[in-house]
Protein backbone atom coordinates (compact mmCIF):
# COMPACT_ATOMS: atom_id res chain seq x y z
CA UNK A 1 19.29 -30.28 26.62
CA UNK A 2 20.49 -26.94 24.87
CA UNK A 3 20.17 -28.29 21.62
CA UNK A 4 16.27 -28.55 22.82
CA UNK A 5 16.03 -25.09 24.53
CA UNK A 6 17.40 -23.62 20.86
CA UNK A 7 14.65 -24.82 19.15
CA UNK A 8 12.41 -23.91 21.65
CA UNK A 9 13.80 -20.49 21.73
CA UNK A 10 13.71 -20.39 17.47
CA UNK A 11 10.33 -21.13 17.16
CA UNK A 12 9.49 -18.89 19.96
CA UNK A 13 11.34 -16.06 17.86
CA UNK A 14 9.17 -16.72 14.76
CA UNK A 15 6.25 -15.36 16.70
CA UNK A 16 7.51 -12.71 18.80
CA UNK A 17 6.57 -8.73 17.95
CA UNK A 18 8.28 -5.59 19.30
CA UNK A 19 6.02 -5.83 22.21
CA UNK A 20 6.59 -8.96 22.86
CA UNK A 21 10.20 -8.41 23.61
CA UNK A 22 9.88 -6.12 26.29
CA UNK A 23 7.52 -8.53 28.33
CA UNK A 24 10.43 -11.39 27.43
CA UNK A 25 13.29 -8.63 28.90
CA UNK A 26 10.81 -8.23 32.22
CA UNK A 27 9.97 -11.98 32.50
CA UNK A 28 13.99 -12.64 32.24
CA UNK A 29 14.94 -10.06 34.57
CA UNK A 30 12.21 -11.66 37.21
CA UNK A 31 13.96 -14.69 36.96
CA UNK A 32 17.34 -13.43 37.16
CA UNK A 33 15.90 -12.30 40.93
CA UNK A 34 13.66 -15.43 41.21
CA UNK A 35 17.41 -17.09 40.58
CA UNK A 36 19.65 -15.17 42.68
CA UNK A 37 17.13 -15.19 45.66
CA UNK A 38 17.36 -19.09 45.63
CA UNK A 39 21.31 -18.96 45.04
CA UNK A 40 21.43 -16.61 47.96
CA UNK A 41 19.84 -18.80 50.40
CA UNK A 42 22.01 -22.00 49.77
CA UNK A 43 25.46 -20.05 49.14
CA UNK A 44 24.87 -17.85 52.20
CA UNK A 45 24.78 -20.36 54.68
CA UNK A 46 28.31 -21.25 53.82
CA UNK A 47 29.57 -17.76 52.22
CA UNK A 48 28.41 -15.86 55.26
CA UNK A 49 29.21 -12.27 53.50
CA UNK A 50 27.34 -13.04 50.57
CA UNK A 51 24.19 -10.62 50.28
CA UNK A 52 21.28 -10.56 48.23
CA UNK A 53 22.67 -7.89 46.01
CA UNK A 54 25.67 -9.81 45.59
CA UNK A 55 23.59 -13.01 44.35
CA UNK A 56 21.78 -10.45 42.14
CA UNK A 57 24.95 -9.36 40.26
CA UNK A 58 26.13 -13.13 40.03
CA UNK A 59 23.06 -13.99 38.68
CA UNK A 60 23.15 -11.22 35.62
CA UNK A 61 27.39 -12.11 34.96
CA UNK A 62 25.74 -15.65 34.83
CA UNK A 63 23.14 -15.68 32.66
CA UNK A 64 24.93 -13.12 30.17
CA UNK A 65 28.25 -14.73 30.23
CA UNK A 66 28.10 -18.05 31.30
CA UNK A 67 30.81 -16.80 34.49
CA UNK A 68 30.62 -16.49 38.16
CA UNK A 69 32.63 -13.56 38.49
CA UNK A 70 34.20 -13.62 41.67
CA UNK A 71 31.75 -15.30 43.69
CA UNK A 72 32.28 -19.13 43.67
CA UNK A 73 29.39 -21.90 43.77
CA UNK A 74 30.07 -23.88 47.17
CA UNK A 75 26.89 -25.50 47.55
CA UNK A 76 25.08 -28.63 45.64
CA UNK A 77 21.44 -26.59 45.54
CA UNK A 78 23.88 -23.25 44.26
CA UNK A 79 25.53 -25.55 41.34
CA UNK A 80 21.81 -26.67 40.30
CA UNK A 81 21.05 -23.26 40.61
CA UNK A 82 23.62 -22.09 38.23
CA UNK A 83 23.37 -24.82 36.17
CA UNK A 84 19.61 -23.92 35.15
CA UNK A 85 20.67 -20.18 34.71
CA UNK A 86 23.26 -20.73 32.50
CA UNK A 87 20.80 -23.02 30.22
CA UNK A 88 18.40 -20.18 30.34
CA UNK A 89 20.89 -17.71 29.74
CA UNK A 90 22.02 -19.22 26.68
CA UNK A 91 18.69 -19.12 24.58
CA UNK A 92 17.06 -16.13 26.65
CA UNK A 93 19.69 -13.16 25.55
CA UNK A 94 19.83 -15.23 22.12
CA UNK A 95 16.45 -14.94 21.74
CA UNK A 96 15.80 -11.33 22.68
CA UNK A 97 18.81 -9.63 20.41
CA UNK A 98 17.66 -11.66 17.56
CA UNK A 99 14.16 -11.43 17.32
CA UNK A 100 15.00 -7.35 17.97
CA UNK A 101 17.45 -7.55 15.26
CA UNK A 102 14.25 -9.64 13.09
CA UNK A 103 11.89 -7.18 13.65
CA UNK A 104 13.80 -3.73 12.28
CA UNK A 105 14.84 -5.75 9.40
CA UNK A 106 11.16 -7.11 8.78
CA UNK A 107 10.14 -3.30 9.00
CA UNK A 108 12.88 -2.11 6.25
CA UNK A 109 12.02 -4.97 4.01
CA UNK A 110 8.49 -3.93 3.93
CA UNK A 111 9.49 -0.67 3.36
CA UNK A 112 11.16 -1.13 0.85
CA UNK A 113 8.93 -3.51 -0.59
CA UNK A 114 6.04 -1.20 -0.19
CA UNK A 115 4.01 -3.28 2.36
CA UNK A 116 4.19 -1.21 5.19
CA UNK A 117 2.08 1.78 5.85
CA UNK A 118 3.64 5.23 4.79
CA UNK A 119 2.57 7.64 7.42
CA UNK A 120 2.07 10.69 5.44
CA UNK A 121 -0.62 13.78 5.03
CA UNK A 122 -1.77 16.20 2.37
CA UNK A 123 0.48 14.29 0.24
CA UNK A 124 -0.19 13.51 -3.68
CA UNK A 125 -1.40 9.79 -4.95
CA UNK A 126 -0.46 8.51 -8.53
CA UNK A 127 -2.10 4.70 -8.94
CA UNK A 128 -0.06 2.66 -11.44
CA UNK A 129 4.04 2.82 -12.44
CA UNK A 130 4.92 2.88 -16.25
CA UNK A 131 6.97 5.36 -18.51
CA UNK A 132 4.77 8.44 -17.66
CA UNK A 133 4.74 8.06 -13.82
CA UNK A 134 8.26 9.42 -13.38
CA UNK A 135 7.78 12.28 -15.70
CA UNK A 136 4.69 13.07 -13.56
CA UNK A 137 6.86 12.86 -10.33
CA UNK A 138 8.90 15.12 -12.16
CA UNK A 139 7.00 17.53 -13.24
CA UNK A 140 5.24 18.11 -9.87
CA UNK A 141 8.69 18.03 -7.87
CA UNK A 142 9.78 20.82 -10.36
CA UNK A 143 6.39 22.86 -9.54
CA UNK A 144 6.52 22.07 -6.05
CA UNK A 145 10.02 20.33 -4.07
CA UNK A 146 7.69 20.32 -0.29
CA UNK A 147 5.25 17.59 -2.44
CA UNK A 148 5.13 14.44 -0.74
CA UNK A 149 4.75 11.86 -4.06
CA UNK A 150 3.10 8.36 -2.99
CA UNK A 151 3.08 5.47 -5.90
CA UNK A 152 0.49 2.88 -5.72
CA UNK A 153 0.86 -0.71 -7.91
CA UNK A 154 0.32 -4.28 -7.86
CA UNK A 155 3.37 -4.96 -9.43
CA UNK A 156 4.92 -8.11 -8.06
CA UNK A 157 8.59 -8.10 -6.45
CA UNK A 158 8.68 -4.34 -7.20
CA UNK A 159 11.20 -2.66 -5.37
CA UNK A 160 11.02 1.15 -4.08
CA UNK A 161 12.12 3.23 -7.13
CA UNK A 162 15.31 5.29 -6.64
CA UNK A 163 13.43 8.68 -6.37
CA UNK A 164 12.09 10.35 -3.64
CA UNK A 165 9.14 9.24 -3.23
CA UNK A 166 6.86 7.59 -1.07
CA UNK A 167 5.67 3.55 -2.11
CA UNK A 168 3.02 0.99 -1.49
CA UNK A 169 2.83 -2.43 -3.30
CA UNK A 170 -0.49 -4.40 -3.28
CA UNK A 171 -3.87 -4.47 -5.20
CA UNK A 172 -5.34 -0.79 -5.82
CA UNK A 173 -9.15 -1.23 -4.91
CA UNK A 174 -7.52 -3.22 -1.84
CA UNK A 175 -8.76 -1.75 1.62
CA UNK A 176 -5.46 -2.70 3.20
CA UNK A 177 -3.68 -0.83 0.05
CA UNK A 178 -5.44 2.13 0.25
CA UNK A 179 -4.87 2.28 4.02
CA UNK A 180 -1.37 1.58 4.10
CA UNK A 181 -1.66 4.64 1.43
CA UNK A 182 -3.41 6.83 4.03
CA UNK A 183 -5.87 7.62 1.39
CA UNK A 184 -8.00 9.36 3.59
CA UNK A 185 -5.59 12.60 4.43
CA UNK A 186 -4.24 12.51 0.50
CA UNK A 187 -4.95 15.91 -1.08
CA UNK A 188 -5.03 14.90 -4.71
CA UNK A 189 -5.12 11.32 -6.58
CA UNK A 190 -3.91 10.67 -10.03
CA UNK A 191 -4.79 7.50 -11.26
CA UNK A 192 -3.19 6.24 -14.55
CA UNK A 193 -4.52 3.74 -16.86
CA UNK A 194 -2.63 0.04 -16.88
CA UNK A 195 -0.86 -0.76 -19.84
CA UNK A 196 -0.42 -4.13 -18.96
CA UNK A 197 -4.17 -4.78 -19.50
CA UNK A 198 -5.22 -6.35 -23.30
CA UNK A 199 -7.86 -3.22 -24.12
CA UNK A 200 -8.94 0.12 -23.60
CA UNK A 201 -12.18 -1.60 -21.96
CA UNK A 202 -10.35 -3.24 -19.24
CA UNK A 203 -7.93 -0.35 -18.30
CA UNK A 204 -10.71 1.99 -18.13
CA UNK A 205 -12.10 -0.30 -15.90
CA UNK A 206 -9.86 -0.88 -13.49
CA UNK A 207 -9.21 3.32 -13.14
CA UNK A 208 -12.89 3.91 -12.38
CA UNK A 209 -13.21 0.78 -9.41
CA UNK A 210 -9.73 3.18 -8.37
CA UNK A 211 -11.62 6.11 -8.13
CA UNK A 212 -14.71 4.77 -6.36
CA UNK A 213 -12.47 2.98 -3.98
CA UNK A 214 -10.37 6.56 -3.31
CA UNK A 215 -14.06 8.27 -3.33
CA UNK A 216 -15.48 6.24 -0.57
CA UNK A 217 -12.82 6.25 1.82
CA UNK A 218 -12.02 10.72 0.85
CA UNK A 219 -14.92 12.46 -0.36
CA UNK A 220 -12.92 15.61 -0.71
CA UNK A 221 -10.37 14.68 -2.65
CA UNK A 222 -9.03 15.51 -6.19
CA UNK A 223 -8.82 12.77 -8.78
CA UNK A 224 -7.77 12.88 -11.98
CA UNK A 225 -8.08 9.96 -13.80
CA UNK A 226 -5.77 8.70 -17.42
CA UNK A 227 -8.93 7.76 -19.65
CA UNK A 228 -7.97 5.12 -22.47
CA UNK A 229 -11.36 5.11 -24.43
CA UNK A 230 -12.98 8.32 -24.80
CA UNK A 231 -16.41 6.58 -24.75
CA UNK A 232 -16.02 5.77 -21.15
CA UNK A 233 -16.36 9.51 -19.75
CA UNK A 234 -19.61 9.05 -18.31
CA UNK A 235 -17.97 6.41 -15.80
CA UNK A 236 -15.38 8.41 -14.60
CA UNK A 237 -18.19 11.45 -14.06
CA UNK A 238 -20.23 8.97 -11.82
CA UNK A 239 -16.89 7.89 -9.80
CA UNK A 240 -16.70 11.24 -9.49
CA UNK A 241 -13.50 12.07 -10.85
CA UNK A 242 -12.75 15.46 -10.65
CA UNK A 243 -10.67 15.83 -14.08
CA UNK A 244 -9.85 13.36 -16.90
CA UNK A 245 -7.05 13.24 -19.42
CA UNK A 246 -8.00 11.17 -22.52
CA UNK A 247 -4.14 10.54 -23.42
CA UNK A 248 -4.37 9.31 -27.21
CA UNK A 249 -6.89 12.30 -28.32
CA UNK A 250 -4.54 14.99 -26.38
CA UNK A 251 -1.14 13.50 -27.87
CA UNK A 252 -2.96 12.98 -31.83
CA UNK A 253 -4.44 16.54 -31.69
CA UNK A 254 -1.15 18.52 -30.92
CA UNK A 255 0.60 16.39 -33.71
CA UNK A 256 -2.24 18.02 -35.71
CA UNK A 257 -1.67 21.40 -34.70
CA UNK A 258 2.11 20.79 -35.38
CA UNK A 259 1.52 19.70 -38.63
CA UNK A 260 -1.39 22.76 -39.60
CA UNK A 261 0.82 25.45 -37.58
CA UNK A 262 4.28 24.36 -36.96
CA UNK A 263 5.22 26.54 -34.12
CA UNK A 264 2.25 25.96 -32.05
CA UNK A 265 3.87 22.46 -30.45
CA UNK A 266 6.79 23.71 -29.36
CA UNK A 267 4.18 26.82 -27.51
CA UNK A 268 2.31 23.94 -26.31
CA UNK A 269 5.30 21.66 -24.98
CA UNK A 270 6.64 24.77 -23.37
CA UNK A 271 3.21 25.48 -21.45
CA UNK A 272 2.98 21.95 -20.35
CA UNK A 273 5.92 21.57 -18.67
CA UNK A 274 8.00 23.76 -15.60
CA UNK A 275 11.12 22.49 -16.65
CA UNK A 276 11.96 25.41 -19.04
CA UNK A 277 10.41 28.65 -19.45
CA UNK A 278 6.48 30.09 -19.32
CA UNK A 279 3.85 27.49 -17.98
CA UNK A 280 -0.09 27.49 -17.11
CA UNK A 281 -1.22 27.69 -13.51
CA UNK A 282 -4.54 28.51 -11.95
CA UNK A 283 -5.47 30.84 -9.43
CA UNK A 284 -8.31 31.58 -7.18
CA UNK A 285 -9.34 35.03 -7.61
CA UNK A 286 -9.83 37.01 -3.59
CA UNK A 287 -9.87 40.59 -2.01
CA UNK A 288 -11.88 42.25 -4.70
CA UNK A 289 -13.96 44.86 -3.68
CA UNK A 290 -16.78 44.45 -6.41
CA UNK A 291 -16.55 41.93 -9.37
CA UNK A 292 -14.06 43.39 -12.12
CA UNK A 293 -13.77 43.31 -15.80
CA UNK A 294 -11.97 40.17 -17.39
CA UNK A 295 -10.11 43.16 -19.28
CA UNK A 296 -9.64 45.56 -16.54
CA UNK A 297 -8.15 42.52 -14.58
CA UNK A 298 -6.18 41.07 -17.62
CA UNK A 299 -3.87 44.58 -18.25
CA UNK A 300 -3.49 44.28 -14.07
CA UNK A 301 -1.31 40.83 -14.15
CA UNK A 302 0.09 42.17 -17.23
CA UNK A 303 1.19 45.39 -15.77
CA UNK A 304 1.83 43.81 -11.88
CA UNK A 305 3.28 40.35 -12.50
CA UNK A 306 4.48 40.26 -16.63
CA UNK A 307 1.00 37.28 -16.77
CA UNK A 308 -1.14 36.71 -19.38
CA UNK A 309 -4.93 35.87 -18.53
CA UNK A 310 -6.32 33.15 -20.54
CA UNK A 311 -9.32 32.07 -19.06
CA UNK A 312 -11.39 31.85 -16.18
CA UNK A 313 -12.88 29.55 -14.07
CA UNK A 314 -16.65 30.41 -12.80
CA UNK A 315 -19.19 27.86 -10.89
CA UNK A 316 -16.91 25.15 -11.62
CA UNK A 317 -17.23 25.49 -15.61
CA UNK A 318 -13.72 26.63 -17.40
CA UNK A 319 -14.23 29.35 -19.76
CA UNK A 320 -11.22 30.16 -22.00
CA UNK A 321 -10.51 33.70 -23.77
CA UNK A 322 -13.86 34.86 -22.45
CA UNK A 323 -15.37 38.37 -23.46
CA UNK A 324 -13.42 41.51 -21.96
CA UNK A 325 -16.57 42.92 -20.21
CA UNK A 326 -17.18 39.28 -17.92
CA UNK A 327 -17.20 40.24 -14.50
CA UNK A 328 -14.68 38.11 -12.47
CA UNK A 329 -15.32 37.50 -8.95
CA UNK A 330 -14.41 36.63 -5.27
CA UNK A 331 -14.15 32.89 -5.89
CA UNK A 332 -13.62 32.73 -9.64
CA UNK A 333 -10.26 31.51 -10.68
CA UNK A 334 -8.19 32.65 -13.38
CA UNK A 335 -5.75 30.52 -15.82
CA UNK A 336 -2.91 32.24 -16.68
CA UNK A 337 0.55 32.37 -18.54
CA UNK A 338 3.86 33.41 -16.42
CA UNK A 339 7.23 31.91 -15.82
CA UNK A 340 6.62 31.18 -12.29
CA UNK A 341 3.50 30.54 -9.97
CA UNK A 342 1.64 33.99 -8.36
């Protein structure tokens, strides 16, 4: 008969959610009364200063521990009565602590197995793990330690990396991904090109279904996209990614420069990166009075905050080393040089 009741109770188990449980705790306690109410009016006729509360409290020491206390069974009906208690004891508190115990251990495998959803806002995106992911995390912990980092991939018995960072596993264009990636309160998406794909073609892609997936369910975010084929621009314009970093031209063209100039890439690798010394950031440009000179506003971060101007950004269109009379305005931003962020 227990051996039965187990494998009622296991299978039972197998099904059972966090809500569940609490209805199981009610539905026990119920018949813990349901139990001692019938125990109470067989042993009472004999025990005359047995109560009700009494009978309670024998039937929780009975169905926990398999005891009677110090209240004895006198009766034939109050030994049936503790008999089926004590059966239902045995798989009932089994039953509960287990499938309790099942259920915070299901929810820390899929967290760290990146299957759960990562409850998160205004936090940063990057689709795709390979060699340049954890440089990115880097970099952009460096800039900024308050980021909260999320890492999308497909990759198959992936564990969580040992970085701190956010992770979900599962297919990138997936619905259920992108959810569990709370896509729609992200504040920027980088999505990297997949290595593990034979061509340029096919990586390319599979970046631009990203970006119209991330694009339909968060119109105002900020993509940037890893483009493996230079030809495929156009696609990542109608996906409407917001930047686009054709990796193979950028890396071939500073060797270049190294080789023509052979300072300029160590200039460059020091502007692209926070870890050491001067590095480019962007501003938006507010509190002017009337638009101002690009020159009259160049000697003020140079005089005010040690910053070189470099460029500016007007009506969305990026205009380095412009002329010194170009008015800058409310709204324009400015691209600068300075060892840390104005």
């Amino acid at each position: 008969m227990i051996v039965v009741l187990q494998k009622v109770f296991n299978k039972l188990k197998k099904r059972i959610s966090l809500s569940s449980v609490g209805k199981i705790i009610v539905m026990v306690i119920g018949l813990v009364m349901l139990v001692a109410y019938l125990f109470y009016l067989f042993e009472s006729k004999i025990n005359t200063d047995l109560s009700y509360a009494d009978a309670i409290w024998w039937g929780f020491v009975t169905v926990t521990t398999v005891g009677y206390g110090d209240i004895p069974v006198l009766t034939l009906g109050g030994k049936i009565v503790a008999t089926f208690l004590m059966l239902i004891g045995i798989g009932s508190f089994g039953l509960i602590t287990a499938s309790v115990a099942t259920i915070f251990i299901d929810k820390m495998f899929k967290g760290e197995s990146g299957k759960m959803k990562v409850n998160v806002k205004n936090h940063i995106v990057i689709f795709g793990w390979n060699n340049k992911t954890r440089n990115i995390i880097e970099e952009i912990k460096n800039e900024d330690i308050t980021n909260e980092i999320l890492v999308v991939t497909n990759k198959k018995d992936m564990k969580k990396p040992k970085i701190d960072i956010h992770y979900v596993n599962g297919e990138e264009t997936d619905d259920i991904t992108l959810d569990h990636a709370n896509i729609q309160y992200a504040s920027k998406v980088i999505v990297l090109s997949d290595e593990t794909l034979d061509s340029p073609q096919m990586q390319d892609a599979k970046s631009v279904l990203i970006c119209l997936a991330v694009d339909k369910i968060n119109t105002d975010i900020h993509i940037v996209a890893e483009i493996a084929d230079e030809s495929n621009i156009n696609h990542f314009k109608r996906a409407n990614v917001d930047d686009y970093i054709i990796t193979n031209q950028i890396a071939s063209k500073i060797i270049a420069r190294g080789a023509m100039h052979k300072h300029v890439s160590e200039a460059i690798k020091e502007l692209t990166t926070n870890s050491f010394g001067n590095e480019l950031y962007e501003k938006e440009i507010n509190g002017l009075v009337q638009p101002i000179a690009f020159s009259e506003l160049s000697k003020m971060y140079l005089d005010q905050h040690q910053s070189i101007l470099i460029g500016i950004v007007k009506e969305g269109k990026t205009i380095i080393n412009p002329s010194t009379d170009m008015l800058v305005s409310n709204k324009d931003s400015i691209i600068y040089i300075s060892q840390e962020a104005i």
